[in-house]
C-alpha atoms as a PDB file:
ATOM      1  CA  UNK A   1      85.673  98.379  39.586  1.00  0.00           C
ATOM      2  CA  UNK A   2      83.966  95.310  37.922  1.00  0.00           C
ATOM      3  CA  UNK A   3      82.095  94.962  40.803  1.00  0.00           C
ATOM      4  CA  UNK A   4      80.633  98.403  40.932  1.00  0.00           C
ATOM      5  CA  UNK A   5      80.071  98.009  36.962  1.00  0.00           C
ATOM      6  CA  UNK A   6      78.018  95.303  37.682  1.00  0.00           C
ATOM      7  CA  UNK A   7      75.937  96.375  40.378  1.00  0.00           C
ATOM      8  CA  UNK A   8      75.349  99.101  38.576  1.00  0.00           C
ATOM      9  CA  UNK A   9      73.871  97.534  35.660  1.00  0.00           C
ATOM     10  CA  UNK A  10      71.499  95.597  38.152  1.00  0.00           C
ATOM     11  CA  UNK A  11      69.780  98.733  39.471  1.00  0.00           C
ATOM     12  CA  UNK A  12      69.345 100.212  35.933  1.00  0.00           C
ATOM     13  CA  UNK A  13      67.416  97.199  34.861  1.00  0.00           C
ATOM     14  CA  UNK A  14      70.160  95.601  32.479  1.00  0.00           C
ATOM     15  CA  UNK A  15      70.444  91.784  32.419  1.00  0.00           C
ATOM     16  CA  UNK A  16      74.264  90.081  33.724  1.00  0.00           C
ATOM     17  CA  UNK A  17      74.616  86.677  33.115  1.00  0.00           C
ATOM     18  CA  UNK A  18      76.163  84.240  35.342  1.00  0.00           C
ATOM     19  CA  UNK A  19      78.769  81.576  33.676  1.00  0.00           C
ATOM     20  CA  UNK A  20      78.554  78.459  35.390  1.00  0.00           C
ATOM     21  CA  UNK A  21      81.622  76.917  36.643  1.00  0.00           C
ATOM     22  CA  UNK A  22      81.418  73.023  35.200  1.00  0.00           C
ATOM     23  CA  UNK A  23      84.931  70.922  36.703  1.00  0.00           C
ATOM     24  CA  UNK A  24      86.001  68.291  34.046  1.00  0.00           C
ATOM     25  CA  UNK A  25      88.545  65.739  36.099  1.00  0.00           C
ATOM     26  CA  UNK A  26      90.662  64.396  33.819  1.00  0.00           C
ATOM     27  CA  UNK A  27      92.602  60.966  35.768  1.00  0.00           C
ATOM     28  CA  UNK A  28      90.555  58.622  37.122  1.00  0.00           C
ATOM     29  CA  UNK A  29      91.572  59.564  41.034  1.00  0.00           C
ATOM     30  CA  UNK A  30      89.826  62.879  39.848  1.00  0.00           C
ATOM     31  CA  UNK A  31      86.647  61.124  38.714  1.00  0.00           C
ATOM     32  CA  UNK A  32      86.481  59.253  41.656  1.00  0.00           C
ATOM     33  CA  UNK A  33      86.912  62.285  44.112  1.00  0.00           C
ATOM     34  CA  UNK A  34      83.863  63.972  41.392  1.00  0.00           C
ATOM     35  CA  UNK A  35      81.911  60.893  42.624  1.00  0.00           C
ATOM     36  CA  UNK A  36      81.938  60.225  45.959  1.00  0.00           C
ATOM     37  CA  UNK A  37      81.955  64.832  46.826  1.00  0.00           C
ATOM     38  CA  UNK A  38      79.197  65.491  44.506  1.00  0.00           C
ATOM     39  CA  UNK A  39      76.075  63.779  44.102  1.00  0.00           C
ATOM     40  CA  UNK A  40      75.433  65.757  40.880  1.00  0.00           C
ATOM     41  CA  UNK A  41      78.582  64.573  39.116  1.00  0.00           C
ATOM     42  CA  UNK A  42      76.853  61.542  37.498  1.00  0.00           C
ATOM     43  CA  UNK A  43      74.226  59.028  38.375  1.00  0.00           C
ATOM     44  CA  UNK A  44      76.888  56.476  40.220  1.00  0.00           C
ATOM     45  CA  UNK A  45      77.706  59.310  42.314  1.00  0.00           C
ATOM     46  CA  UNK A  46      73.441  60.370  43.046  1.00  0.00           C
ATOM     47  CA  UNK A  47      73.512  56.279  43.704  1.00  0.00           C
ATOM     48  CA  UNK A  48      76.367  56.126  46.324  1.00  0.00           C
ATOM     49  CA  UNK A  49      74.640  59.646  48.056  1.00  0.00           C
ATOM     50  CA  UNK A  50      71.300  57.913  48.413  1.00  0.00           C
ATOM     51  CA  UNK A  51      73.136  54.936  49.398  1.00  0.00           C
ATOM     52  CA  UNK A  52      75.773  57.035  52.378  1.00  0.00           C
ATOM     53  CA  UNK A  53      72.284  58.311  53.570  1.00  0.00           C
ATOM     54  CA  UNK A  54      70.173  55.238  53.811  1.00  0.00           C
ATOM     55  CA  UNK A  55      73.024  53.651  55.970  1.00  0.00           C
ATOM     56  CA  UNK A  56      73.265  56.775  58.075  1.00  0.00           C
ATOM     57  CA  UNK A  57      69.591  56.954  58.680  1.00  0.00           C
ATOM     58  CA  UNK A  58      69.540  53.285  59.322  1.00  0.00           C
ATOM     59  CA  UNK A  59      72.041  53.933  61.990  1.00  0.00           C
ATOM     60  CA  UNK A  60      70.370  56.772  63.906  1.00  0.00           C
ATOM     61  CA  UNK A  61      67.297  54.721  63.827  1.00  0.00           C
ATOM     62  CA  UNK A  62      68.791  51.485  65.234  1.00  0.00           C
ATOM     63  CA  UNK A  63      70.575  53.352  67.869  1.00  0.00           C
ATOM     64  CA  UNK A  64      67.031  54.948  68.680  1.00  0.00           C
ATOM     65  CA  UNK A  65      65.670  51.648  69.152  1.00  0.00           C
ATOM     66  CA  UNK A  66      68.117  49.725  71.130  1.00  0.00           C
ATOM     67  CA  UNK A  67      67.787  52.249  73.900  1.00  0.00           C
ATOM     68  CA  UNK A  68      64.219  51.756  73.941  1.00  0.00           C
ATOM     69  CA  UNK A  69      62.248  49.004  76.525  1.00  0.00           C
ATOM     70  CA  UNK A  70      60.491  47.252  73.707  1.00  0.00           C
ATOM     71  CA  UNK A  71      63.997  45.966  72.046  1.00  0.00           C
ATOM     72  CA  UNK A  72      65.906  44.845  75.085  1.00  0.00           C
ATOM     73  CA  UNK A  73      65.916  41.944  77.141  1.00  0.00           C
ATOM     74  CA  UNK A  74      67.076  40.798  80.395  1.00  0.00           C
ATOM     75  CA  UNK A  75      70.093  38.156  80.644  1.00  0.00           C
ATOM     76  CA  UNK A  76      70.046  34.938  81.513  1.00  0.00           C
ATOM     77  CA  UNK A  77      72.574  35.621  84.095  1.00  0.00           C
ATOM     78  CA  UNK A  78      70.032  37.693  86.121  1.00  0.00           C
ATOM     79  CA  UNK A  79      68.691  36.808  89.739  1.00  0.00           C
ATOM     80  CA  UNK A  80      65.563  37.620  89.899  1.00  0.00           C
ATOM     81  CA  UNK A  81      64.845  37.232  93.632  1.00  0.00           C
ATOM     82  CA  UNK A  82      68.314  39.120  94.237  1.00  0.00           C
ATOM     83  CA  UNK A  83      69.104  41.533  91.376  1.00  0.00           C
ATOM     84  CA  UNK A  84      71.955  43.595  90.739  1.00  0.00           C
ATOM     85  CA  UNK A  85      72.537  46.508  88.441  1.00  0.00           C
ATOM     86  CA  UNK A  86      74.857  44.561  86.598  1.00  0.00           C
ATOM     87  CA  UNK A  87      73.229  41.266  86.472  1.00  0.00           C
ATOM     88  CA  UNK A  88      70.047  42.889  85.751  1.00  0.00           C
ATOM     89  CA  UNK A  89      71.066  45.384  83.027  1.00  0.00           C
ATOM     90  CA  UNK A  90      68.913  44.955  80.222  1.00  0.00           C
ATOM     91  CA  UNK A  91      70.111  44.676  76.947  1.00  0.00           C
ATOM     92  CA  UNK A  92      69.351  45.404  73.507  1.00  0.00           C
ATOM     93  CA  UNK A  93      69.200  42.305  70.989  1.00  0.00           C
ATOM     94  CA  UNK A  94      72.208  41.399  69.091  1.00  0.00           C
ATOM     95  CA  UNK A  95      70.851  42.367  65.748  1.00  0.00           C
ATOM     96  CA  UNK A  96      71.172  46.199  66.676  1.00  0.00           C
ATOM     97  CA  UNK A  97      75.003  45.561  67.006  1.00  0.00           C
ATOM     98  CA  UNK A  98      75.385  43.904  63.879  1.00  0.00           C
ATOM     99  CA  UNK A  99      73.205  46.261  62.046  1.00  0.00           C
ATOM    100  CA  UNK A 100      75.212  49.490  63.584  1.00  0.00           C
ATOM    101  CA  UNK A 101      78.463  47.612  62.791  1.00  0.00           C
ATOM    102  CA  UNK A 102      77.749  47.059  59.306  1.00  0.00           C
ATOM    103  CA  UNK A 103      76.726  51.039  58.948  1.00  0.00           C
ATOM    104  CA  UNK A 104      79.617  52.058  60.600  1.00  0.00           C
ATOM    105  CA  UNK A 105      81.765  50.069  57.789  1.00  0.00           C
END
């Protein structure tokens, strides 16, 4: 019945208002949840966001370029005059690795 009320009101022109909902976490394991789930909770929390996305971004974009010709090299392992597909694989540089790793942490 509120419902109707209310929709009511709408199409005659009348004005609802909308409370907003504000959470207040009371220990700190409630805080903590508040920061890390939403950015808006307080300016450590828009920090750690920006931060979450930088290192996922970073990681798409270092996966992008290890599969790519430019960043890869061939081992020193690899015959030249007789190669073999798994002699001859090329491979991205080491960095990439330790780069993903440390996103992935």
């Amino acid at each position: 019945r509120d419902e109707a009320d209310r929709l009511d009101a709408e199409l005659k022109g009348e004005k609802t208002q909308l409370v907003k909902f504000e959470y207040k976490p009371e220990t700190r394991v409630q805080q903590l949840f508040m920061t890390l789930e939403d950015p808006t909770y307080s300016v450590a929390a828009k920090t750690f966001s920006s931060f979450i996305m930088v290192l996922i971004l970073t990681g798409c974009a270092t996966q992008i370029m290890e599969s790519m010709e430019e960043f890869q090299f061939l081992p020193r392992k690899c015959n030249k005059s007789r190669p073999t597909v798994s002699s001859c694989r090329r491979k991205p540089f080491r960095e990439f690795y330790i780069i993903e790793a440390a996103c992935m942490l």
